[in-house]
N, C-alpha and C. Protein backbone atom coordinates (compact mmCIF):
# COMPACT_ATOMS: atom_id res chain seq x y z
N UNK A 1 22.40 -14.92 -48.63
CA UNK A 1 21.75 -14.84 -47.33
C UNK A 1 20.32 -15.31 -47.46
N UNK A 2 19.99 -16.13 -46.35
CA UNK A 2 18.60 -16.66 -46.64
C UNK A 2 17.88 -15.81 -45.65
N UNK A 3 16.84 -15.41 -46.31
CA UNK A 3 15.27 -14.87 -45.04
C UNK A 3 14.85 -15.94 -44.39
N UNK A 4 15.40 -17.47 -44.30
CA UNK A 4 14.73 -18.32 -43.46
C UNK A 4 15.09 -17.86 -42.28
N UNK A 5 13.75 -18.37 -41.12
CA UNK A 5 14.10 -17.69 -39.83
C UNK A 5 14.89 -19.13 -38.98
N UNK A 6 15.37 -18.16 -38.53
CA UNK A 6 16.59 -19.39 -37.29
C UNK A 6 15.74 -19.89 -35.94
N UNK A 7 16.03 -20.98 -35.44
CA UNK A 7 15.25 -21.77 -34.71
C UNK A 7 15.43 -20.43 -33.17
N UNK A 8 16.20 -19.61 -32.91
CA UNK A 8 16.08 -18.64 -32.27
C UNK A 8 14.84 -17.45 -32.49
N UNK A 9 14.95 -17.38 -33.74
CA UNK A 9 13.53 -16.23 -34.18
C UNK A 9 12.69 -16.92 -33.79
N UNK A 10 12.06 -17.88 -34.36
CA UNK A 10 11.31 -18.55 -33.82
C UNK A 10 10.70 -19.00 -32.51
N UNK A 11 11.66 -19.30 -32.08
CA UNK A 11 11.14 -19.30 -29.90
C UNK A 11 10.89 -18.21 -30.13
N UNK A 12 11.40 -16.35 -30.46
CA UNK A 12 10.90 -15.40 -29.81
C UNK A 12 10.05 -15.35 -30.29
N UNK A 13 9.60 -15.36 -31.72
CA UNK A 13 7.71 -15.29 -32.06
C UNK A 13 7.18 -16.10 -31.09
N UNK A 14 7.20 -17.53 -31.12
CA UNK A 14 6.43 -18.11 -30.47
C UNK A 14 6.41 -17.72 -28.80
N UNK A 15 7.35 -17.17 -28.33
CA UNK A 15 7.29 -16.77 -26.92
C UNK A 15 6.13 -15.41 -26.74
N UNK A 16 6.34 -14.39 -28.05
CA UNK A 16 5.47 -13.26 -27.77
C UNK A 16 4.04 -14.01 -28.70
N UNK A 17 3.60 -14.56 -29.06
CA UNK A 17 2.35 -15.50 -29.47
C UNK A 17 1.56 -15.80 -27.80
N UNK A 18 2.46 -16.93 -27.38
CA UNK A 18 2.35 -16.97 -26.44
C UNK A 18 1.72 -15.88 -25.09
N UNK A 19 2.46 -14.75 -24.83
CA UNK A 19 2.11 -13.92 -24.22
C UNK A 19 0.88 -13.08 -24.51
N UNK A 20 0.92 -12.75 -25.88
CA UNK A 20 -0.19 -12.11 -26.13
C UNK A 20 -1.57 -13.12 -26.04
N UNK A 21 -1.34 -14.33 -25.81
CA UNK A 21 -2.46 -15.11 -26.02
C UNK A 21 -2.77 -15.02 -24.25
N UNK A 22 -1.85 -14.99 -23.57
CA UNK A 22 -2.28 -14.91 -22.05
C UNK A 22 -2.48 -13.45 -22.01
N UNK A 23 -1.95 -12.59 -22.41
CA UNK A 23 -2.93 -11.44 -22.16
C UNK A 23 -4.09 -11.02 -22.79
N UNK A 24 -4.24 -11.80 -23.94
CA UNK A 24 -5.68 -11.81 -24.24
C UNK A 24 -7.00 -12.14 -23.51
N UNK A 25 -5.98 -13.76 -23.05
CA UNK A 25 -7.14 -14.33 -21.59
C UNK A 25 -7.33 -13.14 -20.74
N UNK A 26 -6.38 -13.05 -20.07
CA UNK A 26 -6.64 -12.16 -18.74
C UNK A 26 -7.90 -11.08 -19.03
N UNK A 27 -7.30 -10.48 -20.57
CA UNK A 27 -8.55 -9.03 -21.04
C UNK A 27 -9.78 -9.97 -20.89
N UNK A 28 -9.96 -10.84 -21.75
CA UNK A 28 -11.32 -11.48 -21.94
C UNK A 28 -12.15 -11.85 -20.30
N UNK A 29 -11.19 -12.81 -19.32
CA UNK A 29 -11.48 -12.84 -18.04
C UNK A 29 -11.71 -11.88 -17.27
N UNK A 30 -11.04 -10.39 -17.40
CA UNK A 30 -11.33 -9.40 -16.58
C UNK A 30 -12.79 -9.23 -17.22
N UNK A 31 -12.81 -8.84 -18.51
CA UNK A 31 -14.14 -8.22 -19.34
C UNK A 31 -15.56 -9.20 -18.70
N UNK A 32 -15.12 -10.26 -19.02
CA UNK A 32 -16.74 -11.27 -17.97
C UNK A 32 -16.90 -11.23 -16.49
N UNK A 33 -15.94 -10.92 -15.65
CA UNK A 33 -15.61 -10.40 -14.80
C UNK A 33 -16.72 -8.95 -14.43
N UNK A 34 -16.56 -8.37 -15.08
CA UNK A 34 -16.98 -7.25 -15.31
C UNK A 34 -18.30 -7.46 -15.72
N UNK A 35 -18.85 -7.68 -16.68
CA UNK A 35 -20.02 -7.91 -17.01
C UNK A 35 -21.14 -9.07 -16.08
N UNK A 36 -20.07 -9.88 -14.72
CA UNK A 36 -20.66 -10.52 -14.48
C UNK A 36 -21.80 -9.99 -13.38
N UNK A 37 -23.44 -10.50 -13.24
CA UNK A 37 -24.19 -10.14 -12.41
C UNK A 37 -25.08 -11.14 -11.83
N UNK A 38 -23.82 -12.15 -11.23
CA UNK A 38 -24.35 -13.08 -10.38
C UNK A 38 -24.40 -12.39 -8.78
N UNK A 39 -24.99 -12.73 -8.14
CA UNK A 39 -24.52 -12.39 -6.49
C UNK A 39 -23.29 -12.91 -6.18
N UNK A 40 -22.67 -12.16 -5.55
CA UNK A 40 -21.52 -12.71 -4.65
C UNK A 40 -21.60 -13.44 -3.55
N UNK A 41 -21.20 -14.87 -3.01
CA UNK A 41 -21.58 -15.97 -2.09
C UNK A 41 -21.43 -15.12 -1.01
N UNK A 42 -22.09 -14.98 0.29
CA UNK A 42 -22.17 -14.56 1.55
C UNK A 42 -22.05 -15.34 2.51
N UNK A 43 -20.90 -15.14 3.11
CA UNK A 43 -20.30 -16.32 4.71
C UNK A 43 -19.93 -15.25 5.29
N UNK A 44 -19.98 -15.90 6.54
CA UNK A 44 -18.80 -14.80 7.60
C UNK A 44 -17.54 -15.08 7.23
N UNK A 45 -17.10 -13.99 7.00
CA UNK A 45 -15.06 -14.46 6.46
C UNK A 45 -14.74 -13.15 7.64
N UNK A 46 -13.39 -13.78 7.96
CA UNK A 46 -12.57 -12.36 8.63
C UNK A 46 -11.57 -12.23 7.39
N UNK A 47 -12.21 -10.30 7.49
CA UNK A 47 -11.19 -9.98 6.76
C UNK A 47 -9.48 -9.86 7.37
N UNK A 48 -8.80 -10.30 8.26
CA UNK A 48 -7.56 -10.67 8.34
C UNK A 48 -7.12 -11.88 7.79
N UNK A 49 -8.07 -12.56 7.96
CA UNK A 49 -7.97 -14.10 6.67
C UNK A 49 -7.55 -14.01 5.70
N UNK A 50 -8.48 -13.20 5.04
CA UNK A 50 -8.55 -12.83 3.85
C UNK A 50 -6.80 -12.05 3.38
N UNK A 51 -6.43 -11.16 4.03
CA UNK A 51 -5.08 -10.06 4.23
C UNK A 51 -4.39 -11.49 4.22
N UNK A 52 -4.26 -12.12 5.13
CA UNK A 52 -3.48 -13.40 5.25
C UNK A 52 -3.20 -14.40 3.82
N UNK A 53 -4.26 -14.67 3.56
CA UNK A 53 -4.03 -15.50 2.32
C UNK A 53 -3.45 -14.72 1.75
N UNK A 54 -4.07 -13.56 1.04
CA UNK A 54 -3.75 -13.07 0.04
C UNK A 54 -2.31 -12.49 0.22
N UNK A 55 -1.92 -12.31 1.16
CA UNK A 55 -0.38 -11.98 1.41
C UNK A 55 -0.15 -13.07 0.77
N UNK A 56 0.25 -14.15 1.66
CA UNK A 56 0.95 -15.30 1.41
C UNK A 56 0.83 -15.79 -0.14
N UNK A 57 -0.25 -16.07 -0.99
CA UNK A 57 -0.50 -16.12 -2.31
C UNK A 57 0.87 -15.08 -3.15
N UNK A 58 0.32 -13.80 -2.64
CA UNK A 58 1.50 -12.94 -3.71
C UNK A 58 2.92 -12.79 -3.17
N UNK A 59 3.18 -12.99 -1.66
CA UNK A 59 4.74 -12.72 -1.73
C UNK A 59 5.67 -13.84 -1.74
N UNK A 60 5.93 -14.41 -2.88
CA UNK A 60 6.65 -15.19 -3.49
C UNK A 60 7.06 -14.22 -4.90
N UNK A 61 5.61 -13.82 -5.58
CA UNK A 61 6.03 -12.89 -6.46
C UNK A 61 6.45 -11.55 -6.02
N UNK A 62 6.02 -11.00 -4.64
CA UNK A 62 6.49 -9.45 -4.38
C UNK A 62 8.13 -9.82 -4.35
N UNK A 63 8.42 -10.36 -3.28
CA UNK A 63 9.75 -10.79 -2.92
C UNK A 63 11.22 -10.52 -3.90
N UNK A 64 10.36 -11.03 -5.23
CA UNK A 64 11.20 -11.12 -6.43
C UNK A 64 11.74 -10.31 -6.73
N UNK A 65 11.14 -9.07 -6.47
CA UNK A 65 11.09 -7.77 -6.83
C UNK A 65 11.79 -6.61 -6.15
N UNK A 66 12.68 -7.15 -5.08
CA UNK A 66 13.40 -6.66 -3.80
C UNK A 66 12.12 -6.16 -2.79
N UNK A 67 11.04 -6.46 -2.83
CA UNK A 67 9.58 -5.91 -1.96
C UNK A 67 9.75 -6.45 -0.85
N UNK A 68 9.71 -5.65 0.26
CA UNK A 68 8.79 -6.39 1.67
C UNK A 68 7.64 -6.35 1.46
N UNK A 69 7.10 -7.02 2.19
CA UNK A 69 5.74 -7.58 2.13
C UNK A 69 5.64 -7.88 4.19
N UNK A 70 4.75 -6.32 4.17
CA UNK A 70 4.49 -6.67 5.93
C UNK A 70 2.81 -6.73 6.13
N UNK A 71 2.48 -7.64 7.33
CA UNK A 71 0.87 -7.90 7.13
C UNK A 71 0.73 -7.41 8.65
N UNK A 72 -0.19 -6.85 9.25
CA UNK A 72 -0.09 -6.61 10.39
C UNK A 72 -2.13 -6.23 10.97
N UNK A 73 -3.01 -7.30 11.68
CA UNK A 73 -3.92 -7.06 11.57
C UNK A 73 -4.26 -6.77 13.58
N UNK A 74 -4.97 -5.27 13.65
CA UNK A 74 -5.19 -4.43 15.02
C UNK A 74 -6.27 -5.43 15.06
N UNK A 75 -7.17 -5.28 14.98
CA UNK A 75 -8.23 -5.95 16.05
C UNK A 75 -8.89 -7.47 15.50
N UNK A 76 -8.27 -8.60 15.30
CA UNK A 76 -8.54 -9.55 14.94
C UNK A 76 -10.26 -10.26 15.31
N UNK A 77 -10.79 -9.72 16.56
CA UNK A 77 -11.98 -10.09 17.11
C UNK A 77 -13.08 -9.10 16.02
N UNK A 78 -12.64 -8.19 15.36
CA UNK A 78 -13.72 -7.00 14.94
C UNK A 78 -13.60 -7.00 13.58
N UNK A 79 -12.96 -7.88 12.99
CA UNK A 79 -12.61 -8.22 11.48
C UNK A 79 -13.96 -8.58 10.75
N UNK A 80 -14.50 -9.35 11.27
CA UNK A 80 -15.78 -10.34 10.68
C UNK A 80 -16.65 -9.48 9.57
N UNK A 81 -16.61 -10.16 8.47
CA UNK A 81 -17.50 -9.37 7.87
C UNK A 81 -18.52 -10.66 7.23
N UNK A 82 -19.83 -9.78 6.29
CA UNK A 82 -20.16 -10.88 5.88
C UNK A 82 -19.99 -10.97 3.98
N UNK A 83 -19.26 -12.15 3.36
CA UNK A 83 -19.10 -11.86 1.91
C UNK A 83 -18.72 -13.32 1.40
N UNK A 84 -17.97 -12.75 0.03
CA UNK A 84 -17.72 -14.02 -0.96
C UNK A 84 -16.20 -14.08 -0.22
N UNK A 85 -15.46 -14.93 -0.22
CA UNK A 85 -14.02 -15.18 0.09
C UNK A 85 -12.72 -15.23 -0.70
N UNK A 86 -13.51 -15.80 -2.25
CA UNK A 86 -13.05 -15.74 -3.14
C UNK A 86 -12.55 -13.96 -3.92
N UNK A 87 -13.61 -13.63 -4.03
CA UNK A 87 -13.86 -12.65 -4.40
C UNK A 87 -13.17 -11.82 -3.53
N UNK A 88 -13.51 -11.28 -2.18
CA UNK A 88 -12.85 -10.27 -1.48
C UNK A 88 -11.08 -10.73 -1.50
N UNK A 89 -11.01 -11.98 -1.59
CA UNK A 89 -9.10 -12.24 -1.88
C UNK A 89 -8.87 -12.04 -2.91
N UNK A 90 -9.42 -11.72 -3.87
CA UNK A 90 -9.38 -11.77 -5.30
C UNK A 90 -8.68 -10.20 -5.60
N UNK A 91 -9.46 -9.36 -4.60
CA UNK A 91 -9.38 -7.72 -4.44
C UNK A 91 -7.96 -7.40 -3.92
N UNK A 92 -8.06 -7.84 -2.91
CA UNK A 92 -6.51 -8.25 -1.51
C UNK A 92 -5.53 -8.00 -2.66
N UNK A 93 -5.38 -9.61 -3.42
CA UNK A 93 -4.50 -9.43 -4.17
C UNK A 93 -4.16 -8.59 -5.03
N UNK A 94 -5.03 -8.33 -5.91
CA UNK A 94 -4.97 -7.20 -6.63
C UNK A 94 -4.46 -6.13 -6.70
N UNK A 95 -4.77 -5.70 -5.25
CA UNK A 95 -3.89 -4.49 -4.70
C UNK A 95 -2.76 -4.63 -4.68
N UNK A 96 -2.43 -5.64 -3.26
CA UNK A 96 -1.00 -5.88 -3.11
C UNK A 96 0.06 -6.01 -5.04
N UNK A 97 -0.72 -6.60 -5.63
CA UNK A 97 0.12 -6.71 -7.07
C UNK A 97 0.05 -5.45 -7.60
N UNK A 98 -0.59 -5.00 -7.48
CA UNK A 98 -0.78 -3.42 -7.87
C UNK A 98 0.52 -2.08 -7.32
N UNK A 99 0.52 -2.54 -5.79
CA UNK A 99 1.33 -2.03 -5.10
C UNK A 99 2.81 -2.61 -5.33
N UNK A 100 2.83 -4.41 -5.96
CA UNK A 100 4.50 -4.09 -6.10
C UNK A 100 5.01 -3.49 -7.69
N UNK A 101 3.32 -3.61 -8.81
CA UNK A 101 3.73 -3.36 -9.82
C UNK A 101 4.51 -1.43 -9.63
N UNK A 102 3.95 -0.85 -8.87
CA UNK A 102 3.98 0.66 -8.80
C UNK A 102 5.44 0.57 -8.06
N UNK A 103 5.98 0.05 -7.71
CA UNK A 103 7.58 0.09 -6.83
C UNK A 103 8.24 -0.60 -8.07
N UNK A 104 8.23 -1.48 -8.46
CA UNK A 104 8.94 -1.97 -9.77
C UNK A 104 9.22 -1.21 -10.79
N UNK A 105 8.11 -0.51 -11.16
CA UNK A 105 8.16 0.79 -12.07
C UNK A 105 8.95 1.96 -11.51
N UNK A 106 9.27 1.98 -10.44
CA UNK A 106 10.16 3.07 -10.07
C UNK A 106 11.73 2.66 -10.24
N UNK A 107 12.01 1.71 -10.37
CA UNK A 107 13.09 1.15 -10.45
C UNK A 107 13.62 0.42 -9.38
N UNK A 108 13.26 0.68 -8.63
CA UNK A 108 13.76 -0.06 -7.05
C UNK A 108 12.58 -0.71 -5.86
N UNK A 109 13.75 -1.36 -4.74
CA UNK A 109 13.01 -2.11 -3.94
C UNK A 109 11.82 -1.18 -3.51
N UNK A 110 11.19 -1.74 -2.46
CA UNK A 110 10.42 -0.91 -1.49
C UNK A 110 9.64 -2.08 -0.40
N UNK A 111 8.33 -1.44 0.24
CA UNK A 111 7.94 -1.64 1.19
C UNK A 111 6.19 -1.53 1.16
N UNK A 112 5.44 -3.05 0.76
CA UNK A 112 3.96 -3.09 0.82
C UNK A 112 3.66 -3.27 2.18
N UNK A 113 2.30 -2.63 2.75
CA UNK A 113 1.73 -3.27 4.60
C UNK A 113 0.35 -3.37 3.93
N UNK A 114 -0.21 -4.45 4.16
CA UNK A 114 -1.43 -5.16 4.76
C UNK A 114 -2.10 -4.87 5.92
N UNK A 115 -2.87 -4.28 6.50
CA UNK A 115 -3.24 -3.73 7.45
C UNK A 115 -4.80 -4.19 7.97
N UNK A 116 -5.17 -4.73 8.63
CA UNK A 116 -6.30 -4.98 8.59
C UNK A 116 -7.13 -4.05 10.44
N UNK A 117 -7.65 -2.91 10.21
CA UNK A 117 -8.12 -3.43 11.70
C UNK A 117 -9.80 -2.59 11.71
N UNK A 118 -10.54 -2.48 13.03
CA UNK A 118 -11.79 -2.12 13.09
C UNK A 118 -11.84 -0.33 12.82
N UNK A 119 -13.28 0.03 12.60
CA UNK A 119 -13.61 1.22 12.10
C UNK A 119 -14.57 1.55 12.46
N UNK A 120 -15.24 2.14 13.80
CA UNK A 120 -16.71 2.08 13.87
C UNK A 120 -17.61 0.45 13.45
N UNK A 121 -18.30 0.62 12.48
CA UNK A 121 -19.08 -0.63 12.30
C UNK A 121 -18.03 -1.01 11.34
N UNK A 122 -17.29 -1.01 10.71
CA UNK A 122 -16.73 -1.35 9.43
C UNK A 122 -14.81 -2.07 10.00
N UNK A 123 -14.68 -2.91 9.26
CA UNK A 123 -13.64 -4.13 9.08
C UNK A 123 -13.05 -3.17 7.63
N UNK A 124 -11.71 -2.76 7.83
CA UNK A 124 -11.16 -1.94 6.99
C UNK A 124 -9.34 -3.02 6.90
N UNK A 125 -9.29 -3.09 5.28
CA UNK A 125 -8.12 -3.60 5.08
C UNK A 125 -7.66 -2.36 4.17
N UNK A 126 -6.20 -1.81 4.49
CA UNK A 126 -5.35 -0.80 3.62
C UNK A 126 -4.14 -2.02 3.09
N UNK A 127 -3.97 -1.22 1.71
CA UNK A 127 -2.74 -1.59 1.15
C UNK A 127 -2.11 -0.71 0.97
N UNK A 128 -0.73 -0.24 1.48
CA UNK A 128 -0.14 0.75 0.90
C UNK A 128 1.27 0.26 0.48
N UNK A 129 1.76 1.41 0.11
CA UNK A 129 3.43 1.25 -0.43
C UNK A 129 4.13 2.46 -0.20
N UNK A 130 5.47 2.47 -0.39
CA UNK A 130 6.14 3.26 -0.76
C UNK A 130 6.76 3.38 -2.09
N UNK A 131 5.92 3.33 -2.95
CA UNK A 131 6.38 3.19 -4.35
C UNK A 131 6.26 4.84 -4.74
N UNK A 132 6.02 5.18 -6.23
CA UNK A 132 5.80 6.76 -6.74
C UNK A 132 4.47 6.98 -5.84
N UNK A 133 3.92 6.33 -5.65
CA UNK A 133 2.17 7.10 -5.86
C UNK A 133 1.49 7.44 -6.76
N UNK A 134 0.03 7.58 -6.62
CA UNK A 134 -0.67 8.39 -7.55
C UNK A 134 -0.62 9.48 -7.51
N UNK A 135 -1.13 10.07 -8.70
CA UNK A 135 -1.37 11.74 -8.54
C UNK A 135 -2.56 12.14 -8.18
N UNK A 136 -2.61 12.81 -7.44
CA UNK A 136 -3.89 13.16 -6.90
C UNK A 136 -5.15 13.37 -8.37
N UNK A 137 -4.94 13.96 -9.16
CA UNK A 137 -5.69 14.03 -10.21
C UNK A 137 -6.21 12.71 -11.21
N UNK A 138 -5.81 11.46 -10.92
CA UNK A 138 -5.88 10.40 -11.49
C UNK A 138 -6.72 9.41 -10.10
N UNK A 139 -6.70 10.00 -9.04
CA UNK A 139 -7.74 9.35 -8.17
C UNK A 139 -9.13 8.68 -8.65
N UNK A 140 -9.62 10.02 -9.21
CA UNK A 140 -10.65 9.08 -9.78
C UNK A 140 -10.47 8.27 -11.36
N UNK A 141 -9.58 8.45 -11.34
CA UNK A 141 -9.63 7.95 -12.74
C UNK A 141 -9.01 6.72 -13.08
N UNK A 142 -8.76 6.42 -12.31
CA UNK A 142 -8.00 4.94 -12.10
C UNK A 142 -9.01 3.85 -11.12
N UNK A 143 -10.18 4.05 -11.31
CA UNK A 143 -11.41 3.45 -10.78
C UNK A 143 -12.07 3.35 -12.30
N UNK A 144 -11.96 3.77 -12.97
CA UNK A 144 -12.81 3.91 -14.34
C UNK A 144 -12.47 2.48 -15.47
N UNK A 145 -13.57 1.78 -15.85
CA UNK A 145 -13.18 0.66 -16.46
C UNK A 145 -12.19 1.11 -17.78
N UNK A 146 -11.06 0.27 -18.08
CA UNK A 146 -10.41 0.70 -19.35
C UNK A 146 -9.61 1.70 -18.99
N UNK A 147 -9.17 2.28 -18.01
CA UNK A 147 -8.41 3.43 -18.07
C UNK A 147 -7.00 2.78 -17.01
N UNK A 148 -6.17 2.54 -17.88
CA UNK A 148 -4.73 2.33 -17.49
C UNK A 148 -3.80 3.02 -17.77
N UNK A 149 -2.15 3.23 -16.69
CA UNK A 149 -1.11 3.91 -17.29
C UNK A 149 -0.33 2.80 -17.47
N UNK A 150 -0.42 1.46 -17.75
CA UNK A 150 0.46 0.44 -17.86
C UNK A 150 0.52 -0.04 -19.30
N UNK A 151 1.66 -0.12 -19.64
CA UNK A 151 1.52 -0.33 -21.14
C UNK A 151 0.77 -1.86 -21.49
N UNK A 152 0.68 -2.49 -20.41
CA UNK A 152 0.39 -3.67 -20.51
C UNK A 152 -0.92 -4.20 -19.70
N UNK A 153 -1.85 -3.11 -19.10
CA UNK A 153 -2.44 -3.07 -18.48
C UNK A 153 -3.43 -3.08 -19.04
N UNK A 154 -5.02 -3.46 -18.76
CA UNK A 154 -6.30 -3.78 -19.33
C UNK A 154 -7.25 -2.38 -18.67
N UNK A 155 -6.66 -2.21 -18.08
CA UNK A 155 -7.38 -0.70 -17.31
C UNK A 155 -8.87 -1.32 -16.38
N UNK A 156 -9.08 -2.98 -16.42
CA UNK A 156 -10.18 -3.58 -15.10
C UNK A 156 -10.00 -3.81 -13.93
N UNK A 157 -8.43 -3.91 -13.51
CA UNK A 157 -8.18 -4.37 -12.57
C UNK A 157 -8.92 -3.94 -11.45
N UNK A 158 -8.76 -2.07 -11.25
CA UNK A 158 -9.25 -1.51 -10.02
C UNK A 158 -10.83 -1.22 -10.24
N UNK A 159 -11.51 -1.16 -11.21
CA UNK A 159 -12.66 -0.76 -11.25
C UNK A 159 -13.39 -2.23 -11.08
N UNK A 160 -13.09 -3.28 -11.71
CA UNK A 160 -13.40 -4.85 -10.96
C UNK A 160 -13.52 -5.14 -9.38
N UNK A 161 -12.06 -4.56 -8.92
CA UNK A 161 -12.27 -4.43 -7.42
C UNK A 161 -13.00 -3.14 -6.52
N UNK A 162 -13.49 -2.60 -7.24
CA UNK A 162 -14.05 -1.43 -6.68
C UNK A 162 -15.94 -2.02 -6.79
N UNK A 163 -16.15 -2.57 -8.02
CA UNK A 163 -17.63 -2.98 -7.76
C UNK A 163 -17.68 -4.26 -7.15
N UNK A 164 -16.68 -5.15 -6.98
CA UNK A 164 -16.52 -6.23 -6.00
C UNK A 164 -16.84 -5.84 -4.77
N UNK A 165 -16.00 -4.62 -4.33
CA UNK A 165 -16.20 -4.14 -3.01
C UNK A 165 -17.60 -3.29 -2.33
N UNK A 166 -18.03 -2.51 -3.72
CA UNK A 166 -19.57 -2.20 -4.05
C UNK A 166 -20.95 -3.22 -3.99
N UNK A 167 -20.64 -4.16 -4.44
CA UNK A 167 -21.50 -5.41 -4.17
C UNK A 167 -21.78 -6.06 -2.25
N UNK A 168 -20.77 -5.76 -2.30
CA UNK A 168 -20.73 -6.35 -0.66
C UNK A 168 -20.80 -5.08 0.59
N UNK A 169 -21.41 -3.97 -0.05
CA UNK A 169 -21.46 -2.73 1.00
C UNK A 169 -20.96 -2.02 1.10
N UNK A 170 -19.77 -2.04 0.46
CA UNK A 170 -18.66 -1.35 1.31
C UNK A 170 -18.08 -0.78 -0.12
N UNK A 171 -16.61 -0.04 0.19
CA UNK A 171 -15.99 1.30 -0.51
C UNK A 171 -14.69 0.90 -0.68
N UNK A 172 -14.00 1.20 -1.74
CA UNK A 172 -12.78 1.07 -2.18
C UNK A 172 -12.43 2.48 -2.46
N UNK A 173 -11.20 3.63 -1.88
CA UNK A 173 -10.83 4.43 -2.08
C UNK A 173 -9.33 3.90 -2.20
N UNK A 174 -8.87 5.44 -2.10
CA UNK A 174 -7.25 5.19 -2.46
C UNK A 174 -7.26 7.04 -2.11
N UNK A 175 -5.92 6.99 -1.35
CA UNK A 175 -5.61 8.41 -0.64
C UNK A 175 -3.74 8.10 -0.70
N UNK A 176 -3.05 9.64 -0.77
CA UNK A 176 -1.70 9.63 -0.87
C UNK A 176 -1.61 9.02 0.74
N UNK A 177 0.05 8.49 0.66
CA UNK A 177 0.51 8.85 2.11
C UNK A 177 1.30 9.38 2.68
N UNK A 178 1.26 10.06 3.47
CA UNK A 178 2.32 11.43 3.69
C UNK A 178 3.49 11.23 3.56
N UNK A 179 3.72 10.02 3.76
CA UNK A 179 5.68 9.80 3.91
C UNK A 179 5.90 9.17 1.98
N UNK A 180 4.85 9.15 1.55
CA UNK A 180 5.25 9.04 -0.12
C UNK A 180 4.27 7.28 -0.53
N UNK A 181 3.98 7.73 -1.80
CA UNK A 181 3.05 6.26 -2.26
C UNK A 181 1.86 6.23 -2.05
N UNK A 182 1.26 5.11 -2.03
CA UNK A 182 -0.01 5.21 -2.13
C UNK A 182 -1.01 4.29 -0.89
N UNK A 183 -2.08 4.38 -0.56
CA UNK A 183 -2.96 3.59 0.23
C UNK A 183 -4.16 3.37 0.04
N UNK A 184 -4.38 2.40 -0.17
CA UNK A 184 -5.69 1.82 -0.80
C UNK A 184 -6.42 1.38 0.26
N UNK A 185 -7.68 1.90 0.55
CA UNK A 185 -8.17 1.04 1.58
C UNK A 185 -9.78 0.52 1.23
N UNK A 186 -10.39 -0.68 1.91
CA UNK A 186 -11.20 -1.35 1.52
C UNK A 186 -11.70 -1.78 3.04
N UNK A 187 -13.38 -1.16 2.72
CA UNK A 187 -14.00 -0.78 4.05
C UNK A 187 -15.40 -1.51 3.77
N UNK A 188 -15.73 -2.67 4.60
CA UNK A 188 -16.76 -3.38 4.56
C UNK A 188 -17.52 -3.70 5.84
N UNK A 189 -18.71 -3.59 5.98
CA UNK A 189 -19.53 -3.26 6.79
C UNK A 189 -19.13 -4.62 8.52
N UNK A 190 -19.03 -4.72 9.46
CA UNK A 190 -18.87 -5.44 10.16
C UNK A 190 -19.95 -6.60 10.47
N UNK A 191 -20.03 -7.54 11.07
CA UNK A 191 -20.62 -8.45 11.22
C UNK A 191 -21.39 -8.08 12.60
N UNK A 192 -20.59 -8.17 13.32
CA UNK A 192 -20.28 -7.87 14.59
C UNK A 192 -20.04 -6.75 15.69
């Protein structure tokens, strides 16, 4: 019997080489990310735009996953905020991927909403699901740089989007929702 490896071993090293080298990027990209302290570009963007793209961007990948993916924005005239575009879709997504990673992990389909509508002075987008949810005791702690329950997770994702959303005025929480899962919402000051 020979220890030479078979052109099968081989693809799988090189496939997990591979992976770990893209999740290396991603760590390294979140980490400058993080450290970065440029200003964030300031335009008027509506945040239903923003809900919009960033839907459309991820549900090709929610979809996959047996996910709906519903977008639904109340006051389209009271959206306006003022920020980076990049950046605040950058967040959008995040969530929404966040929200189908947490239904995937349960084993089954489910149901993300995009929500965009007015708040007093404030342009408020929620993401929620019906996936497990959080536990109330990990609320704050899943804002904290480095702190993940994903085995594969960098633990920047939400604390990236939380000083993203900090930079531009506004608040990133996350609250249960009564009928089960989670809701993330992201509240930025109005234009208008």
């Amino acid at each position: 019997a020979s220890d030479s490896p078979t052109p099968q071993s081989l693809r799988e090293d090189l496939d997990l080489i591979a992976d770990e080298a893209r999740r290396a990027r991603d760590i390294l990209a979140g980490l400058l990310e993080f450290v970065r302290d440029d200003e964030p570009r300031r335009e008027v963007v509506s945040l239903g735009s923003i809900a919009g793209n960033a839907a459309r961007l991820a549900r090709r990948h929610v979809v996959q996953h047996d996910i709906t993916l519903q977008r639904q924005t109340e006051s389209a005239e009271a959206d306006q905020v003022l920020g980076d575009p990049n950046r605040l879709q950058q967040v959008a997504i995040n969530l929404i991927l966040n929200s189908q990673q947490a239904i995937t992990g349960a084993g089954r389909g489910g149901t993300i909403w995009v929500r965009v509508r007015a708040d007093d002075n404030h342009a408020v987008m929620t993401v929620e699901d019906d996936g497990p949810g959080v536990p109330p005791d990990l609320h704050k702690s899943i804002f904290t740089p480095y702190y993940t329950t994903k085995s594969q997770g960098t633990g920047l994702g939400l604390s990236i989007a939380r000083q993203i959303i900090s930079d531009h005025g506004g608040t990133l929480t996350i609250e249960d929702r009564p009928e089960g899962g989670a809701r993330f919402s992201m509240s930025l000051p109005r234009t208008s």
